[in-house]
N, C-alpha and C. Protein backbone atom coordinates (compact mmCIF):
# COMPACT_ATOMS: atom_id res chain seq x y z
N UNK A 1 0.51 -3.28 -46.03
CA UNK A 1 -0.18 -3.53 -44.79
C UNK A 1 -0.20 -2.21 -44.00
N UNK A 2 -1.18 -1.98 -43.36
CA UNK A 2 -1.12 -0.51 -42.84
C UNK A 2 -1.03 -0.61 -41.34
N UNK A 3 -0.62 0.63 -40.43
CA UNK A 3 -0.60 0.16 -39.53
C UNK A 3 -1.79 -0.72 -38.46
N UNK A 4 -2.56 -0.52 -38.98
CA UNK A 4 -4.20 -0.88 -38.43
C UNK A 4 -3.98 -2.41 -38.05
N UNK A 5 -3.47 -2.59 -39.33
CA UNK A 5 -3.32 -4.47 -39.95
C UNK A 5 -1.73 -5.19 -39.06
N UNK A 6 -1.14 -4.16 -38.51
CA UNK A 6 0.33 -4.78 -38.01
C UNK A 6 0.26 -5.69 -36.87
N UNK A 7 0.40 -7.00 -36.83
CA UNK A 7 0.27 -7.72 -36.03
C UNK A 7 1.19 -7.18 -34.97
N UNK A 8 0.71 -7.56 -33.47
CA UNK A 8 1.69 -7.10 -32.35
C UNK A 8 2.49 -8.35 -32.13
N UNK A 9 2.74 -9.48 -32.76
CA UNK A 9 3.19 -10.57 -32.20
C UNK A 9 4.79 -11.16 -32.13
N UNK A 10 4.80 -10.72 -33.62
CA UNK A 10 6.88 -10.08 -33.52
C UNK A 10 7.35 -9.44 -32.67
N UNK A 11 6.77 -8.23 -32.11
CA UNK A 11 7.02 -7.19 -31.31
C UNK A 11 7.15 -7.79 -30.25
N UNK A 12 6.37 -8.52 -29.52
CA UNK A 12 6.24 -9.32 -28.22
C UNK A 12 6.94 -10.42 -28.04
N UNK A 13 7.69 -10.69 -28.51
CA UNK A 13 9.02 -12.16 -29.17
C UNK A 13 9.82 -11.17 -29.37
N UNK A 14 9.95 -10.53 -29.48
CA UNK A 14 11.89 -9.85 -29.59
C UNK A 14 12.65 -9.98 -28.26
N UNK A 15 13.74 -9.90 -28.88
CA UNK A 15 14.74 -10.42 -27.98
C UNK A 15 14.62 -9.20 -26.54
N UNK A 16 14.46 -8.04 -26.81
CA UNK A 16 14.35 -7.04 -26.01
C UNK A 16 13.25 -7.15 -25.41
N UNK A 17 12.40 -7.27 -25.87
CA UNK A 17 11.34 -7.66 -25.03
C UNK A 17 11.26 -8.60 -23.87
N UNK A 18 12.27 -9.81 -24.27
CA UNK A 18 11.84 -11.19 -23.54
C UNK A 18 12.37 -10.92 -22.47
N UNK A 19 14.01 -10.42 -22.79
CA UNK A 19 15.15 -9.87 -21.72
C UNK A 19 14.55 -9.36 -20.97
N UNK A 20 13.36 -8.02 -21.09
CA UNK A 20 12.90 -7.02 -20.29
C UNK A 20 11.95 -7.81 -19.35
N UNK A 21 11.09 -9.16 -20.06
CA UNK A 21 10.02 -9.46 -18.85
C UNK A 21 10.66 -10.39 -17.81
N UNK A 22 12.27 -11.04 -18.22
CA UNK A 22 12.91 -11.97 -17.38
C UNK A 22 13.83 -10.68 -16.48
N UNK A 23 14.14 -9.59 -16.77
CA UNK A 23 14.28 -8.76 -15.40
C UNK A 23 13.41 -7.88 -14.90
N UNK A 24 12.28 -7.90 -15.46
CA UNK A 24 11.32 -7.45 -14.07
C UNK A 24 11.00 -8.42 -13.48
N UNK A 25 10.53 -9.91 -13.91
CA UNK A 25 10.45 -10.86 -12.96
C UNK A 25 11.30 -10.70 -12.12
N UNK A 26 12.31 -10.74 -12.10
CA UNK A 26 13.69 -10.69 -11.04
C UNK A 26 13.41 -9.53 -10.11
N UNK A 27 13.03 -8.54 -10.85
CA UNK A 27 12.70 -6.81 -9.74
C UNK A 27 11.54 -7.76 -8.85
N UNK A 28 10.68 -7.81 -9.65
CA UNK A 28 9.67 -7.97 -8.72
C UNK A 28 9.70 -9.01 -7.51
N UNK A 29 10.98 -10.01 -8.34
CA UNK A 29 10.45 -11.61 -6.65
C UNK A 29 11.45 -10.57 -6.17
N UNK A 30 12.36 -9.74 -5.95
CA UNK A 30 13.51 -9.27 -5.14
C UNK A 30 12.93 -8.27 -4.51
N UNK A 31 11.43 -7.32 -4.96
CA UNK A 31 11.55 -5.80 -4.48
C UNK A 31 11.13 -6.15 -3.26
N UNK A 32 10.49 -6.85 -2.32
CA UNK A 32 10.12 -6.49 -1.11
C UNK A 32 10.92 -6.84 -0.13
N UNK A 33 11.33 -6.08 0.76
CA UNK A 33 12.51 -6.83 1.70
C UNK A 33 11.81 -6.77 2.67
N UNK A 34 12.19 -7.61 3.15
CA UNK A 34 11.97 -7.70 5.32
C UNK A 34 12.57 -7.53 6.14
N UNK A 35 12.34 -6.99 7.04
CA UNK A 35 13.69 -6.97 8.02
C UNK A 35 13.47 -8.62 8.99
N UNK A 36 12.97 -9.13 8.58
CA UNK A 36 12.82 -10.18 9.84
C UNK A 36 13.28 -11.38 9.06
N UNK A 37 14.69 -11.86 9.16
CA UNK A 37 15.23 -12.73 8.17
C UNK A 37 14.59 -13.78 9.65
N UNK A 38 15.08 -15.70 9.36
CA UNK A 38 14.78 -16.31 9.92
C UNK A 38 16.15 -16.32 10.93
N UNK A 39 15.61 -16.43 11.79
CA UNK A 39 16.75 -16.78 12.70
C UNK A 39 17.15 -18.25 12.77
N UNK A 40 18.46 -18.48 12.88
CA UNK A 40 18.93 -20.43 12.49
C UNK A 40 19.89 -20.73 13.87
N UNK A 41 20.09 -21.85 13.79
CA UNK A 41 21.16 -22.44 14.60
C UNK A 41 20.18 -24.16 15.44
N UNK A 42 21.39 -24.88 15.49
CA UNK A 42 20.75 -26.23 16.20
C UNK A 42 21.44 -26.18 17.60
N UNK A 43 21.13 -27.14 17.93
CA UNK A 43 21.63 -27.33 19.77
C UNK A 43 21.94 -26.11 20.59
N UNK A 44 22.67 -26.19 21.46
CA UNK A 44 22.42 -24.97 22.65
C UNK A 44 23.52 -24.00 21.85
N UNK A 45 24.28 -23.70 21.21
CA UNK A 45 25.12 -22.47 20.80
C UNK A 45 23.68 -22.16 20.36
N UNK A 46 23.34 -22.39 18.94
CA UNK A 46 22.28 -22.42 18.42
C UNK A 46 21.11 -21.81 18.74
N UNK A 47 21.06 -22.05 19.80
CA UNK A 47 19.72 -21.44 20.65
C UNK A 47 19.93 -20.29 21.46
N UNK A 48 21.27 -20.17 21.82
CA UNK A 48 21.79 -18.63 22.23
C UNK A 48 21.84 -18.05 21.53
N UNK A 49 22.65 -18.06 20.46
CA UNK A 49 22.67 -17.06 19.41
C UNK A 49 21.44 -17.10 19.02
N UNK A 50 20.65 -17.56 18.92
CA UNK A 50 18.80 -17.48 18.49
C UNK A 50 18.80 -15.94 19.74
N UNK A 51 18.90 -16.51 20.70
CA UNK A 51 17.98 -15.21 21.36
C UNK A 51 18.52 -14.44 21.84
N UNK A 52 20.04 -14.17 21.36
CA UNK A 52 20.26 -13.02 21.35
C UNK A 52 20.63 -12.35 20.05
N UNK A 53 19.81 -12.99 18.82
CA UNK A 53 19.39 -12.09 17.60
C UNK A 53 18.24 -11.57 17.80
N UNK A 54 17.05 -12.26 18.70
CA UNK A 54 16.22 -12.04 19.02
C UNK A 54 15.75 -10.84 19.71
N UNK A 55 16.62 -10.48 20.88
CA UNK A 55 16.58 -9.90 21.77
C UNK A 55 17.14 -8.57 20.79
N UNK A 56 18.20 -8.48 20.33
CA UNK A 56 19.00 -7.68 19.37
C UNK A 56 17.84 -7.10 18.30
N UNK A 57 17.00 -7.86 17.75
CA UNK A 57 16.22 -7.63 16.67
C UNK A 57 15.39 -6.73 17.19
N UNK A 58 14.52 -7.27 18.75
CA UNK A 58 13.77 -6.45 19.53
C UNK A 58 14.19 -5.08 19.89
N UNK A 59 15.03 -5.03 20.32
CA UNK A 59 15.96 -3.68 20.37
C UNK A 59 15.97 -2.70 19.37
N UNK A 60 16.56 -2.90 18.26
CA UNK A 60 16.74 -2.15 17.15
C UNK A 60 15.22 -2.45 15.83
N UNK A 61 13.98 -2.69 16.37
CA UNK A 61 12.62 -3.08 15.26
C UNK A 61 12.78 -1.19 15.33
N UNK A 62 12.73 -0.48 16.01
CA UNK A 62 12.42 0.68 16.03
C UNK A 62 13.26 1.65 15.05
N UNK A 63 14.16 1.07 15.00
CA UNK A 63 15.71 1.65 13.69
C UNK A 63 15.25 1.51 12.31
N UNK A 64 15.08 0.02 12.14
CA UNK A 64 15.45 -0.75 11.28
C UNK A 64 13.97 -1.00 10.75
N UNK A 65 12.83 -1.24 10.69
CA UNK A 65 11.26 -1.25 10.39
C UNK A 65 10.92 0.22 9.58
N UNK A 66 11.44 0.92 9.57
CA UNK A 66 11.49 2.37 8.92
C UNK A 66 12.04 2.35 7.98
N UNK A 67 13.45 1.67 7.75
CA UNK A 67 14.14 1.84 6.66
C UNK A 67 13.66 0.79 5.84
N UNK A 68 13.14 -0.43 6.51
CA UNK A 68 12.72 -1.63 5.42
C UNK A 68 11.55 -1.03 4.71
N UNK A 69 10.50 -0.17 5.46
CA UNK A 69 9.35 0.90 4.81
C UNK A 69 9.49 1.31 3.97
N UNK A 70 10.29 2.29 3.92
CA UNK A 70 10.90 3.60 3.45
C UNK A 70 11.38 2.74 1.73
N UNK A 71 12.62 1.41 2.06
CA UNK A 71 13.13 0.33 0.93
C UNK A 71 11.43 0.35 -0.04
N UNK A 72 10.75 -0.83 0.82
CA UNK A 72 9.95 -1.41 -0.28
C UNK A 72 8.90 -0.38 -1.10
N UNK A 73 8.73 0.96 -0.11
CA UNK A 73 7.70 2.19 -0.67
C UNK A 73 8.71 2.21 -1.84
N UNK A 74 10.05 2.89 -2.17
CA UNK A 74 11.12 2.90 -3.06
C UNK A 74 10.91 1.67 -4.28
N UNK A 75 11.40 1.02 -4.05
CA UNK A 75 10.87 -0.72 -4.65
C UNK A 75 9.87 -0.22 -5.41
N UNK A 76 8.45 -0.46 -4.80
CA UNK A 76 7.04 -0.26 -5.24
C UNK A 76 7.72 0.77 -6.23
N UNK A 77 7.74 2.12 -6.10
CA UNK A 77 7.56 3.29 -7.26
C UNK A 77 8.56 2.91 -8.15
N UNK A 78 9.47 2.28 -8.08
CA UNK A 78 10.30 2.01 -9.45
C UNK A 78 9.86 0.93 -10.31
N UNK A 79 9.55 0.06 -9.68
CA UNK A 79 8.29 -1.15 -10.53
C UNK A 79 7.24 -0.24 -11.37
N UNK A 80 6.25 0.52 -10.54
CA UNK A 80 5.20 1.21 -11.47
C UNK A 80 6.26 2.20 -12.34
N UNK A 81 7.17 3.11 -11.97
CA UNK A 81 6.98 3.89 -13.16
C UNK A 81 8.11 2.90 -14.17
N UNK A 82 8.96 1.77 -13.82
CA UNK A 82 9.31 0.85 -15.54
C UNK A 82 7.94 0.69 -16.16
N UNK A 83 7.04 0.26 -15.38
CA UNK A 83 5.53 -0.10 -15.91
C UNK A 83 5.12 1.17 -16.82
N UNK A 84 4.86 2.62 -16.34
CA UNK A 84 4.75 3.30 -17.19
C UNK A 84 5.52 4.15 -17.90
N UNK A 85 7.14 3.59 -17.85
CA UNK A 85 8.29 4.11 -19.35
C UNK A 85 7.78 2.76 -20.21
N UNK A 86 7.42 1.62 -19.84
CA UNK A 86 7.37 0.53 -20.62
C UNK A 86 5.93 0.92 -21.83
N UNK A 87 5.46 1.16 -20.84
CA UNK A 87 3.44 1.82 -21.74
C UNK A 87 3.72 2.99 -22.64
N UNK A 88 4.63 3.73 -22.03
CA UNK A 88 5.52 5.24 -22.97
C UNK A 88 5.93 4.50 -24.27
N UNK A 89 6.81 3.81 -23.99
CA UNK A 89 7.75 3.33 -25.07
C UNK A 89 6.74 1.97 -26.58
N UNK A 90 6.19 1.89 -25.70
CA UNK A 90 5.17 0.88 -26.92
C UNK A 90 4.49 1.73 -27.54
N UNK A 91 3.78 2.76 -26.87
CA UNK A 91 2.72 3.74 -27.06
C UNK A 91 3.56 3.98 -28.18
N UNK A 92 4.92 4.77 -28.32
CA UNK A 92 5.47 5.80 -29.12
C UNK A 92 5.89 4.49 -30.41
N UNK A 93 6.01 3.40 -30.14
CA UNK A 93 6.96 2.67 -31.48
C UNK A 93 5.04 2.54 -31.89
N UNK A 94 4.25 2.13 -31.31
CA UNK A 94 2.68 2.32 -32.36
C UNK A 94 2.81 3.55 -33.42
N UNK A 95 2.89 4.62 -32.72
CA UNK A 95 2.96 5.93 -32.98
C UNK A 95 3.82 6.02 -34.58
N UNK A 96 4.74 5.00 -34.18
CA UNK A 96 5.97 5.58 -35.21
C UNK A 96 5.83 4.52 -36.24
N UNK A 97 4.98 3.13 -35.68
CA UNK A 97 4.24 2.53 -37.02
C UNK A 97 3.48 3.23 -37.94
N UNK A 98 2.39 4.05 -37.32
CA UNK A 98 1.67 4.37 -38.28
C UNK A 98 2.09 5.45 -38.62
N UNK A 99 2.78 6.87 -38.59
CA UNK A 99 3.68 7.10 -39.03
C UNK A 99 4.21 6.71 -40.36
N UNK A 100 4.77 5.69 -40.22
CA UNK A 100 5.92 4.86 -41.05
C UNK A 100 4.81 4.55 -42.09
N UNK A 101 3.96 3.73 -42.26
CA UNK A 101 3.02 3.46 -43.08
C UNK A 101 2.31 4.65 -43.47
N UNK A 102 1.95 6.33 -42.95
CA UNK A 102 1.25 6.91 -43.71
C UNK A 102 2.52 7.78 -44.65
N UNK A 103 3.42 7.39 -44.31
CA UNK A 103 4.54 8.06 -45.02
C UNK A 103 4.68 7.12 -46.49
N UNK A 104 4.80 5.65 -46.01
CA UNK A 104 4.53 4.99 -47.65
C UNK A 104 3.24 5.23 -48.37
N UNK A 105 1.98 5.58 -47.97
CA UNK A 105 1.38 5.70 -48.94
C UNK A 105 1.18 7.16 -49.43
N UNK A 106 1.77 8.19 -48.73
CA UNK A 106 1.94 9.28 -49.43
C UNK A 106 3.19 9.03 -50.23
N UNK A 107 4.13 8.62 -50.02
CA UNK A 107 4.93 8.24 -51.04
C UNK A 107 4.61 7.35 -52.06
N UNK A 108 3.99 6.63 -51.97
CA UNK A 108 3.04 5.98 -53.34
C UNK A 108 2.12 6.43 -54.29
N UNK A 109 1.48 7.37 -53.38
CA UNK A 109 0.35 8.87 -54.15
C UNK A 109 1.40 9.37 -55.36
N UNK A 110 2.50 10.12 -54.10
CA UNK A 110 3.60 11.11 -54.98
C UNK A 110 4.21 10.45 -56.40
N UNK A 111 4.47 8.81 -55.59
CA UNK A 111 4.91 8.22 -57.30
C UNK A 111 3.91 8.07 -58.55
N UNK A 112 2.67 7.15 -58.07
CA UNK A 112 1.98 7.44 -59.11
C UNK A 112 1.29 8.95 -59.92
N UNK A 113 1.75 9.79 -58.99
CA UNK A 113 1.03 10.76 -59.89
C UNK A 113 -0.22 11.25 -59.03
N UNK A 114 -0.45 11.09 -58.06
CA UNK A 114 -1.72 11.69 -57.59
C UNK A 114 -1.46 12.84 -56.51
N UNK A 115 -1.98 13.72 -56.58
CA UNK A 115 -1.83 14.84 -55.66
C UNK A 115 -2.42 14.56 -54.55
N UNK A 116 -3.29 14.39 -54.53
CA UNK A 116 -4.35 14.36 -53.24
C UNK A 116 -5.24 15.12 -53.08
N UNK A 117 -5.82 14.96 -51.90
CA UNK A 117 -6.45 16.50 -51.86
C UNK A 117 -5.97 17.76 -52.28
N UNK A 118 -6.39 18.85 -52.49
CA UNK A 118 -5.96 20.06 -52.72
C UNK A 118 -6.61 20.62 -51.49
């Protein structure tokens, strides 16, 4: 079978593979953060401490909105470039299929007896 003919479908079922798309799922629901979690509480404690997370949150958006930026820009570029070590790394095991297969049929030439071109 040559590489032309190599089905990709083993390749895409390996165990390494599967592992790899169940933790980028995980990167990806996790990469974006917020700074604006929900604020909680019932009855009147509840509602104080509401607004003075509130008030607190208002205060420090100017701190803290920069660094959540700064996080998910970070986030974002490590998602794309796994995306393109992941496109690297398939690219090169293609590479090293066919490879692998033009190496058996020059080794099949060599056994039977055929030179090849000159």
């Amino acid at each position: 079978m040559s590489a032309a003919e190599a089905p990709d479908e083993p390749a895409a079922t390996s165990a390494g593979l599967r592992l790899r798309a169940t933790w980028r799922t995980q990167a990806e629901r996790w990469s974006h953060v917020s700074a604006h979690l929900p604020l909680g509480g019932s009855g009147r404690l509840g509602a104080a401490l509401g607004a003075g997370q509130r008030a607190t949150r208002y205060l420090l958006r100017w701190y803290i909105n920069p660094i959540v930026e700064q996080q998910n820009h970070a986030n974002a570029a490590f998602l794309s470039l796994d995306a393109l070590t992941h496109a690297h790394a398939l690219e090169l095991a293609r590479e090293v299929a066919e490879l692998r297969a033009r190496v058996g049929e020059l080794e099949l030439r060599l056994a039977s007896g055929d030179p090849g071109p000159s």
